[in-house]
C-alpha atoms as a PDB file:
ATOM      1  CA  UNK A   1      11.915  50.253  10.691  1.00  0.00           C
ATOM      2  CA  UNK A   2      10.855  51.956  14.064  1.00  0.00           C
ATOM      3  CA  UNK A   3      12.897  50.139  16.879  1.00  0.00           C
ATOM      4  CA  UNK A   4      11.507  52.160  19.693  1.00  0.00           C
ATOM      5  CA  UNK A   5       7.822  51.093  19.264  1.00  0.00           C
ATOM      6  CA  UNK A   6       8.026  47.889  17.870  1.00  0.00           C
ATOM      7  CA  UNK A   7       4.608  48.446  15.874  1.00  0.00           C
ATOM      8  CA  UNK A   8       5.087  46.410  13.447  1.00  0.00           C
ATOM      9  CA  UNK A   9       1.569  44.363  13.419  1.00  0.00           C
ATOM     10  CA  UNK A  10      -1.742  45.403  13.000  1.00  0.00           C
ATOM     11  CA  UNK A  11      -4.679  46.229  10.725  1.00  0.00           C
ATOM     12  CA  UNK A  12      -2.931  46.816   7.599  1.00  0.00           C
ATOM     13  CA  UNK A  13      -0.879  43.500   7.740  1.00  0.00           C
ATOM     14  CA  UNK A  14      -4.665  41.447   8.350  1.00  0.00           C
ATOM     15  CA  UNK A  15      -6.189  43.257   5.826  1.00  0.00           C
ATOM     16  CA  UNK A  16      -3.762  42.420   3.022  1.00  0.00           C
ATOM     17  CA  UNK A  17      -5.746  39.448   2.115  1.00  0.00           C
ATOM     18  CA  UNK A  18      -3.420  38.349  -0.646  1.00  0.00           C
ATOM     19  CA  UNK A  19      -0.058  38.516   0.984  1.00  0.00           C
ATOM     20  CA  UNK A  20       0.607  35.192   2.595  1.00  0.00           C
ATOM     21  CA  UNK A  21       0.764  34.858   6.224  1.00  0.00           C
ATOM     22  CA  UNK A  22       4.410  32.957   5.937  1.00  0.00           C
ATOM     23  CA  UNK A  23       6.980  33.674   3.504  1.00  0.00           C
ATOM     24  CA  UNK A  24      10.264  31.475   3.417  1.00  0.00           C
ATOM     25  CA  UNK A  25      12.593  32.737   1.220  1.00  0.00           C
ATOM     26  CA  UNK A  26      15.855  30.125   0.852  1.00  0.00           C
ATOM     27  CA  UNK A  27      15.875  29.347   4.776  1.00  0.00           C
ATOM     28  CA  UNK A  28      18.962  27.715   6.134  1.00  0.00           C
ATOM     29  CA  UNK A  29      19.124  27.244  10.123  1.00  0.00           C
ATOM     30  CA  UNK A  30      22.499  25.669  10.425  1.00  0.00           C
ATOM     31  CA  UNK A  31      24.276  23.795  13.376  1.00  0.00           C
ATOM     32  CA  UNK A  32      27.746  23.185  14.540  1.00  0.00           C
ATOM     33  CA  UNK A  33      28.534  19.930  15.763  1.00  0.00           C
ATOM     34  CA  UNK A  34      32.152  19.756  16.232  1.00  0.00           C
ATOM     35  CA  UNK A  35      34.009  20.286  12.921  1.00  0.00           C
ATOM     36  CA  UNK A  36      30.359  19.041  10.800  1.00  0.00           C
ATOM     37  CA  UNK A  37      27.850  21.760   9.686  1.00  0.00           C
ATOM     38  CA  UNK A  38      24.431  20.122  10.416  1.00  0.00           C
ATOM     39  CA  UNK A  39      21.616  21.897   7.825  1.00  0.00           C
ATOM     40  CA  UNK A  40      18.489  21.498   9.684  1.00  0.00           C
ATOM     41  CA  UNK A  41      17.182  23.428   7.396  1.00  0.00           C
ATOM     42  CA  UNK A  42      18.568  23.373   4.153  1.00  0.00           C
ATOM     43  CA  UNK A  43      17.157  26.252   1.643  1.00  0.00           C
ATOM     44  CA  UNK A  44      13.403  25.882   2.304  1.00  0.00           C
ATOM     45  CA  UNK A  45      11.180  28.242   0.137  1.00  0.00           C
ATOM     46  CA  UNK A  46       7.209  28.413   1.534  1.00  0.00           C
ATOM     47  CA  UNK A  47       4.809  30.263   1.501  1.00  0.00           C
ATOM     48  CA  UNK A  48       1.088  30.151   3.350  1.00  0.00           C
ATOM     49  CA  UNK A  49      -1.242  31.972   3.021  1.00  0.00           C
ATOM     50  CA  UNK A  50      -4.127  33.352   5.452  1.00  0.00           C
ATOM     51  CA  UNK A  51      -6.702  30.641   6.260  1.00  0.00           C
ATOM     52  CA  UNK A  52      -4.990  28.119   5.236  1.00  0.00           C
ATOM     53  CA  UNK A  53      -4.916  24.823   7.175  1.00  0.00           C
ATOM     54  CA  UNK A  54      -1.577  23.045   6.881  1.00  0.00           C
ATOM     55  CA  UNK A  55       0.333  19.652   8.175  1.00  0.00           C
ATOM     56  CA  UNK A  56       4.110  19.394   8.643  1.00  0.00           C
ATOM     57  CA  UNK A  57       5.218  16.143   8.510  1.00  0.00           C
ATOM     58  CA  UNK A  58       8.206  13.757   8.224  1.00  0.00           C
ATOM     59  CA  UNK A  59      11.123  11.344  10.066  1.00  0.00           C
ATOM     60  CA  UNK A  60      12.497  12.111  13.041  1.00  0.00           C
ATOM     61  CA  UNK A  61      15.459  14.754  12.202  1.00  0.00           C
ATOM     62  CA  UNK A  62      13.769  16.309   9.109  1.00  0.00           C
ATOM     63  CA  UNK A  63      13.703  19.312  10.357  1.00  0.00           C
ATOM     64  CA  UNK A  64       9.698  19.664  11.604  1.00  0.00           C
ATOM     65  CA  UNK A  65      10.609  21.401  14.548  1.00  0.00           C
ATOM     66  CA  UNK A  66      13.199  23.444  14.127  1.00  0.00           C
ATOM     67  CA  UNK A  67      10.686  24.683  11.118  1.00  0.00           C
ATOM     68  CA  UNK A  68       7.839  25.422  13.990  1.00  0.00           C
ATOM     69  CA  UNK A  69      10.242  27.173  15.913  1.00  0.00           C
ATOM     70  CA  UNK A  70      11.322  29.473  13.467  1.00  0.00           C
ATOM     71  CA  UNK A  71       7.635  30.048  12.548  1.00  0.00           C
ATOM     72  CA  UNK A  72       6.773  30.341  15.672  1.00  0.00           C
ATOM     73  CA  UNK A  73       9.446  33.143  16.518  1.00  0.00           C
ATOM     74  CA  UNK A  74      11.246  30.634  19.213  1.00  0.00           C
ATOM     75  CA  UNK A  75      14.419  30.582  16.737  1.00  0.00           C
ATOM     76  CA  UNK A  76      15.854  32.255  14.034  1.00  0.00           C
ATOM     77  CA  UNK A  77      16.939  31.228  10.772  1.00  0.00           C
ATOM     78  CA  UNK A  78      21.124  31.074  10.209  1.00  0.00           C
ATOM     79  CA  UNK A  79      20.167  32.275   6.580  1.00  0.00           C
ATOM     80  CA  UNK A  80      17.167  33.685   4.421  1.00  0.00           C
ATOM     81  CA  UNK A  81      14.243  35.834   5.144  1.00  0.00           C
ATOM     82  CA  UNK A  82      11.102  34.703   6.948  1.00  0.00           C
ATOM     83  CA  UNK A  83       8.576  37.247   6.729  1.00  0.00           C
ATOM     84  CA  UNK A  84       5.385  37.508   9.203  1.00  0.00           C
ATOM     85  CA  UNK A  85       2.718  39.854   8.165  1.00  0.00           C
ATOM     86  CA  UNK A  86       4.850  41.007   5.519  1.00  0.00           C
ATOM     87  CA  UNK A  87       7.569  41.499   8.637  1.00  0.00           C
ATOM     88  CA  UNK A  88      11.183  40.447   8.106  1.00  0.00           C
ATOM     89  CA  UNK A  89      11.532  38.599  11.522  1.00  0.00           C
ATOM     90  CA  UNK A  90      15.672  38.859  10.952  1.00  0.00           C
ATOM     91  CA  UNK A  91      15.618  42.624  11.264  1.00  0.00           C
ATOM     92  CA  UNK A  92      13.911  42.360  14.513  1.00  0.00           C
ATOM     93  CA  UNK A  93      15.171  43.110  17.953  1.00  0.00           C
ATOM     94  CA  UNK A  94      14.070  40.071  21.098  1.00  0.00           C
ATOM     95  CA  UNK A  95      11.694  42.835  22.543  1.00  0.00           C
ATOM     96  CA  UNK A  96       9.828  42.985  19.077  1.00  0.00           C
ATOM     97  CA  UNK A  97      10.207  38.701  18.308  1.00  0.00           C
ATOM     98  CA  UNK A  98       8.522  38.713  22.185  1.00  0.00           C
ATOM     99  CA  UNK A  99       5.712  40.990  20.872  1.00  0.00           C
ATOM    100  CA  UNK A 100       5.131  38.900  17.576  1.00  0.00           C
ATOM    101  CA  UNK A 101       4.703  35.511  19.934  1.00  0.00           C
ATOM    102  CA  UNK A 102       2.497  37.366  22.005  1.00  0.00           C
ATOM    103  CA  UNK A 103       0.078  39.289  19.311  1.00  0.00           C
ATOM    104  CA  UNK A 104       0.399  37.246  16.215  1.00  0.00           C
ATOM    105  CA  UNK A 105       0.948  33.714  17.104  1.00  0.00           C
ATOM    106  CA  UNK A 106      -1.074  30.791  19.497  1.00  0.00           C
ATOM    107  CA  UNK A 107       0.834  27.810  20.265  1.00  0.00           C
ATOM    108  CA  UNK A 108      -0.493  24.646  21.164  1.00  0.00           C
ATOM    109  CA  UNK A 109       2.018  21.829  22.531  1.00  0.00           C
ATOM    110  CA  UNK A 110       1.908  17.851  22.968  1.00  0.00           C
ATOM    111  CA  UNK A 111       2.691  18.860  26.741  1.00  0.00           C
ATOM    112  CA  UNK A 112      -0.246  21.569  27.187  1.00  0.00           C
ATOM    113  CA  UNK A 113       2.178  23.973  28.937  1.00  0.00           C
ATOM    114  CA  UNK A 114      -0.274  24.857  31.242  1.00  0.00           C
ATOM    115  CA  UNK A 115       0.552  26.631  35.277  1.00  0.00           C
ATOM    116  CA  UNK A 116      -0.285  23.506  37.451  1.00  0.00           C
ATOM    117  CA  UNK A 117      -1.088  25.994  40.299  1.00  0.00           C
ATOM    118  CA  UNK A 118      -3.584  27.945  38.348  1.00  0.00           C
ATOM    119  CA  UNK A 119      -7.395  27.658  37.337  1.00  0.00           C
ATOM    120  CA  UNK A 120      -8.463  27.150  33.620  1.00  0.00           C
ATOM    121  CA  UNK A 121      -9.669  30.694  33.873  1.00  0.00           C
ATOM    122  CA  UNK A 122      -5.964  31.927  34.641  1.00  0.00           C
ATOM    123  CA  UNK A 123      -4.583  29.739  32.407  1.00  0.00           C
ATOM    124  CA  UNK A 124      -6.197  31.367  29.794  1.00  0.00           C
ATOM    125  CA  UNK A 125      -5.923  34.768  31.075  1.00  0.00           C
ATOM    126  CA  UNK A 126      -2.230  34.730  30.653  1.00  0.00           C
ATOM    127  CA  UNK A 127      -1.132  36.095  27.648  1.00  0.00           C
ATOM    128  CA  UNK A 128      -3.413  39.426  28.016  1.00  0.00           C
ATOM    129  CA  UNK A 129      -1.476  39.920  30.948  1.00  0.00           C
ATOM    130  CA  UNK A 130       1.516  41.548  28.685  1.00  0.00           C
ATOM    131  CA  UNK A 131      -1.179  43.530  26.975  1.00  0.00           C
ATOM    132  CA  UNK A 132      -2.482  45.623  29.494  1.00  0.00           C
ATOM    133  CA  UNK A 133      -5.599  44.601  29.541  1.00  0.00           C
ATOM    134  CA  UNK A 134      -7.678  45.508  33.015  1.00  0.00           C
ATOM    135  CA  UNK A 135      -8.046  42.112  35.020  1.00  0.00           C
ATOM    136  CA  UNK A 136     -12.085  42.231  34.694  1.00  0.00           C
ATOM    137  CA  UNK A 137     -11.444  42.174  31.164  1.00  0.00           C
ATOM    138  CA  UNK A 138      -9.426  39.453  30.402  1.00  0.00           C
ATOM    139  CA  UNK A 139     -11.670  37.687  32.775  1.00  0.00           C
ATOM    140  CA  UNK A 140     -14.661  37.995  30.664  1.00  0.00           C
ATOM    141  CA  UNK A 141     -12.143  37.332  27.567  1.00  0.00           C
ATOM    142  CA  UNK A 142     -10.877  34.236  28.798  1.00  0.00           C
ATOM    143  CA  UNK A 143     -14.434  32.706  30.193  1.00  0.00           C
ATOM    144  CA  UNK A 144     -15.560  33.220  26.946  1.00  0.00           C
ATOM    145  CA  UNK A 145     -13.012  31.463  24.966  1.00  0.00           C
ATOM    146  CA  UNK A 146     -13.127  28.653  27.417  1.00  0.00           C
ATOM    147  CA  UNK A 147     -17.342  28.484  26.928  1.00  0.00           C
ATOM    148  CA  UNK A 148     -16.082  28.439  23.551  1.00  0.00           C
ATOM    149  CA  UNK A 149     -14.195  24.932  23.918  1.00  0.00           C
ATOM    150  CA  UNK A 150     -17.113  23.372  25.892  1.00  0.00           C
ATOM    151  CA  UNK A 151     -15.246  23.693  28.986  1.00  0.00           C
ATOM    152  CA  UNK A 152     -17.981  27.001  30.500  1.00  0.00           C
ATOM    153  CA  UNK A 153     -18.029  24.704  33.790  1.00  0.00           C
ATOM    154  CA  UNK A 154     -14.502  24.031  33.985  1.00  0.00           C
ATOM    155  CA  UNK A 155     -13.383  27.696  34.776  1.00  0.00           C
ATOM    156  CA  UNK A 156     -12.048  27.200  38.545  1.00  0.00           C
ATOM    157  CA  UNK A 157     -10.476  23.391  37.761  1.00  0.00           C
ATOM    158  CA  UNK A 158      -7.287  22.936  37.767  1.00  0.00           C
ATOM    159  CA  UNK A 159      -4.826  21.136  35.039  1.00  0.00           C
ATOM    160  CA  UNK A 160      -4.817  18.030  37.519  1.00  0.00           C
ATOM    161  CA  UNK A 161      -8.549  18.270  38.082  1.00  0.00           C
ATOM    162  CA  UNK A 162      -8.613  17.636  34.131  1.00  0.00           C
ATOM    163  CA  UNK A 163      -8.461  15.217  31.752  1.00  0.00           C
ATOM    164  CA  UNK A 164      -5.887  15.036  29.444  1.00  0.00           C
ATOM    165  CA  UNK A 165      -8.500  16.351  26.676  1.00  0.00           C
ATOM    166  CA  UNK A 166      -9.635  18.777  28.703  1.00  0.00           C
ATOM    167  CA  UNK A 167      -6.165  20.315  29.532  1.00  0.00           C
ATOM    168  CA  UNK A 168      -5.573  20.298  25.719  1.00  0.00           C
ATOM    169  CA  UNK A 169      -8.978  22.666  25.196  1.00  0.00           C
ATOM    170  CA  UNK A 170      -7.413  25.142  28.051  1.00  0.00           C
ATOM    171  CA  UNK A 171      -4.245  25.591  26.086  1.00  0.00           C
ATOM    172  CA  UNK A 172      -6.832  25.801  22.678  1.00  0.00           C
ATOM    173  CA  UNK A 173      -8.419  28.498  24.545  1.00  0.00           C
ATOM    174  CA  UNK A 174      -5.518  30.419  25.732  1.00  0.00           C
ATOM    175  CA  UNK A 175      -3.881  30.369  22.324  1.00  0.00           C
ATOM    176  CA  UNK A 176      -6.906  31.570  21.057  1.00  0.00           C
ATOM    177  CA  UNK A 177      -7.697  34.519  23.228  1.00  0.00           C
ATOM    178  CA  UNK A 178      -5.425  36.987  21.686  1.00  0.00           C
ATOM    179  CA  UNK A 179      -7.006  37.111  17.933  1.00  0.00           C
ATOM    180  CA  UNK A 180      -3.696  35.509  16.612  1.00  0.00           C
ATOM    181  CA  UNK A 181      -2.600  35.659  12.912  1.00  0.00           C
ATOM    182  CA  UNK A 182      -1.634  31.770  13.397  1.00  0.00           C
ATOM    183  CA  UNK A 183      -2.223  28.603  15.120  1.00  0.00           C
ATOM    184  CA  UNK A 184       0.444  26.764  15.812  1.00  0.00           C
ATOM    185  CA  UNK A 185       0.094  23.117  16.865  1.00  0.00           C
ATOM    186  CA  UNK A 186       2.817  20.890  17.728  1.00  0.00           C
ATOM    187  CA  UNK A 187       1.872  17.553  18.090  1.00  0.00           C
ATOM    188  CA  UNK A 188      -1.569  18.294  19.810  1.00  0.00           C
ATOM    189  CA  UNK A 189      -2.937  15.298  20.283  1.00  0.00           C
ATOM    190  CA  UNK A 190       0.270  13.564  21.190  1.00  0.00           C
ATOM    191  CA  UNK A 191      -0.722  12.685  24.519  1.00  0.00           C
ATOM    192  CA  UNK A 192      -4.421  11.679  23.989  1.00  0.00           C
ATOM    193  CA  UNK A 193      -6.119   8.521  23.401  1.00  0.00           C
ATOM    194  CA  UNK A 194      -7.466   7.996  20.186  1.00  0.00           C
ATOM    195  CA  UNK A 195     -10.949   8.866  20.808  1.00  0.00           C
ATOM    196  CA  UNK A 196      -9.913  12.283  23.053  1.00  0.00           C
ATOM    197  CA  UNK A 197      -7.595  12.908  19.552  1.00  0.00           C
ATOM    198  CA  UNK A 198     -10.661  12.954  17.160  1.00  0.00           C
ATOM    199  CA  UNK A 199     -12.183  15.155  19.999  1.00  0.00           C
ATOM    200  CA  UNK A 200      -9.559  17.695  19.833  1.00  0.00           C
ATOM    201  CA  UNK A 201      -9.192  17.707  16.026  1.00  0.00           C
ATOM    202  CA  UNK A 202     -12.972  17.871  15.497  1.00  0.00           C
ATOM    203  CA  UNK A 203     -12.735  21.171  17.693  1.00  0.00           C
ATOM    204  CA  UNK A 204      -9.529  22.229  15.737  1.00  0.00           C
ATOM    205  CA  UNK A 205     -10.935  21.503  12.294  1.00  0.00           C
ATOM    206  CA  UNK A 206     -14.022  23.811  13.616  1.00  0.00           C
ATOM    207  CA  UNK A 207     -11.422  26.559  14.010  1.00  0.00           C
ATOM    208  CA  UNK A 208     -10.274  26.559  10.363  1.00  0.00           C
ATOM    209  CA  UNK A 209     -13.934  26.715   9.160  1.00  0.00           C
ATOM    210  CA  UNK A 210     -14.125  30.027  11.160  1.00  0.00           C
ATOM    211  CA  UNK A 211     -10.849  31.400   9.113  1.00  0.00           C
ATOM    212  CA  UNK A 212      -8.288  30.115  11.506  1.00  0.00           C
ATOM    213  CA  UNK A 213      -5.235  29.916   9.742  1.00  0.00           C
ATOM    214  CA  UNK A 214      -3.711  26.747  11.256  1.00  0.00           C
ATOM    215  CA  UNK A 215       0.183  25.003  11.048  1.00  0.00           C
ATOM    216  CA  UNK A 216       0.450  21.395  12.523  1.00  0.00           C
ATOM    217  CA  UNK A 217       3.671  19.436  12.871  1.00  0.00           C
ATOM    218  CA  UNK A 218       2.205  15.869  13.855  1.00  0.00           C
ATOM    219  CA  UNK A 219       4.035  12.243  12.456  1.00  0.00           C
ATOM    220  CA  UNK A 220       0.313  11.061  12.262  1.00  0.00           C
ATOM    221  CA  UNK A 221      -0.927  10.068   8.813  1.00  0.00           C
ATOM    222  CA  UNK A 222      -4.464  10.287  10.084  1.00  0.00           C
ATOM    223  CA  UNK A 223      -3.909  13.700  11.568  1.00  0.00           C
ATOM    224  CA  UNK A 224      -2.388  14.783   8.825  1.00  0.00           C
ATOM    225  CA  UNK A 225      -5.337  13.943   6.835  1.00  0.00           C
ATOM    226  CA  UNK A 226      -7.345  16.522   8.408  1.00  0.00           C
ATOM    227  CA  UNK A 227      -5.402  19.167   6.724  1.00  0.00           C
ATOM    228  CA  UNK A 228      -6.072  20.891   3.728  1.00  0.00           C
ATOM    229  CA  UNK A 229      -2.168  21.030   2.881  1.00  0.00           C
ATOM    230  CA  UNK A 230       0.588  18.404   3.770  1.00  0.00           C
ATOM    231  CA  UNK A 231       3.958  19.453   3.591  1.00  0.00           C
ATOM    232  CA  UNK A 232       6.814  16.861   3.942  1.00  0.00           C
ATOM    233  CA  UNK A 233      10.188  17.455   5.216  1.00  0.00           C
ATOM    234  CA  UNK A 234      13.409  15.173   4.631  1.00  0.00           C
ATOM    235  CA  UNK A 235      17.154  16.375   5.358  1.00  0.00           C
ATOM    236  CA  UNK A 236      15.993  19.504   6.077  1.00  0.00           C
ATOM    237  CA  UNK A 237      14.123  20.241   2.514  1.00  0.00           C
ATOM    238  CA  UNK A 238      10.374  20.326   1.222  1.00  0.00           C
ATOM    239  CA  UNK A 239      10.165  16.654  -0.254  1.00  0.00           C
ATOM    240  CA  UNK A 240       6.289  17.097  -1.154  1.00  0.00           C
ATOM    241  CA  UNK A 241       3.752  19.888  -0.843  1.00  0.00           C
ATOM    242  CA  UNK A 242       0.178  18.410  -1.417  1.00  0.00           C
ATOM    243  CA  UNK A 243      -3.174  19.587  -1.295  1.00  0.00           C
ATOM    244  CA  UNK A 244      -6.412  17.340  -0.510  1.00  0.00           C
ATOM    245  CA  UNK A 245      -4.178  14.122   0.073  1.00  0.00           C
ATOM    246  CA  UNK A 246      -2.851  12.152   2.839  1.00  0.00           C
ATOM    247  CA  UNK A 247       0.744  11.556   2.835  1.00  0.00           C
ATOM    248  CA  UNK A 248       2.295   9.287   5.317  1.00  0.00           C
ATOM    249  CA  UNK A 249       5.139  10.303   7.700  1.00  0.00           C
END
């Protein structure tokens, strides 16, 4: 492993069609809470693979989130090896986990997590920033991805000049813009209506037909049921992993 560069991603790892994406290998991510050990996570094996368009569900306390944040790079497992790209995240240093958020993953939150202060257009411009990536560049990047969610007249607005749905397809867009391995959604139509959900899940289900691979934590049966995969967390453990089904939270 080369520490100095941190190159661990790139054209070899996306080419490796069979490999999957995600590999959990007997994951524990363990708590303290005063003299009890608290198993968020509780020896979860998983694997997805590229293109693959999955829901994780279950109570509150099953361990959902802490399993996006591990996938996501925000955390790291107590015990086990999570491999991205065929990369054992464990072995890396915070400089090379910062990289992997950056280049490999797109997150997408209930919240939108969008700069209040800044246009759509520098929303989405953003994450290129830590790239390098000459300013006239990652202008024409970023007005293309947001043309891309039906928001190419939106560019100067503002989150608070937006509608909820709206501000939802700017954070689409910037998670988007960097080519990531994975999309990862947490709850992302949370904080929409019902109709401005459908809206947002039509437009996400669009992504996986391109070869998006998506990961969704939602408690939404009928959110869920846009997946292709449903995984179901209890105590910390896979309870059910189903294909083509709807499972309910």
């Amino acid at each position: 492993m080369n520490r100095d560069t941190g190159e661990k991603f790139g054209p070899m790892h996306r080419g490796d069609r069979e490999a999957p994406v995600i590999q959990f290998k007997n994951i524990y991510r363990t708590y303290e809470m005063g003299d009890q050990i608290l198993n968020a996570l509780d020896g979860v094996d998983l694997d997805i693979s590229r293109n693959e368009y999955v829901a994780i569900i279950g109570a509150s306390g099953s361990g959902k989130s802490t399993m996006m944040n591990i996938i996501g790079c925000l955390d790291r497992a107590t015990k086990g090896d999570y491999l991205l790209n065929g990369t054992n995240v464990g072995e890396m240093s915070e400089a090379e986990l910062a990289k992997a958020r950056n280049r490999e993953i797109g997150f997408v939150f209930q919240s939108f997590n969008l700069l209040s202060r800044a246009s759509a257009l520098k929303n989405v411009m953003q994450p290129l920033v830590y790239r390098g990536i000459p300013r006239s560049e990652r202008k024409r990047l970023a007005s293309e991805a947001l043309t891309n969610v039906g928001l190419g007249d939106r560019l100067e607005s503002r989150p608070n000049q937006m509608s909820g749905g709206q501000r939802q397809r700017v954070a689409i867009a910037r998670a988007l813009i960097g080519n990531p391995a994975i999309l990862l959604a947490d709850e992302p139509t949370g904080n929409l209506d019902s109709k401005t959900s459908q809206e947002i899940m039509t437009l996400i289900d669009q992504l996986h037909q391109k070869g998006q691979t998506i990961i969704m934590v939602t408690h939404e049966p009928d959110i869920a049921a846009h997946c292709d995969r449903v995984i179901k967390l209890t105590d910390g453990k896979v309870e059910s992993d189903e294909r083509k089904q709807m499972v309910a939270a």
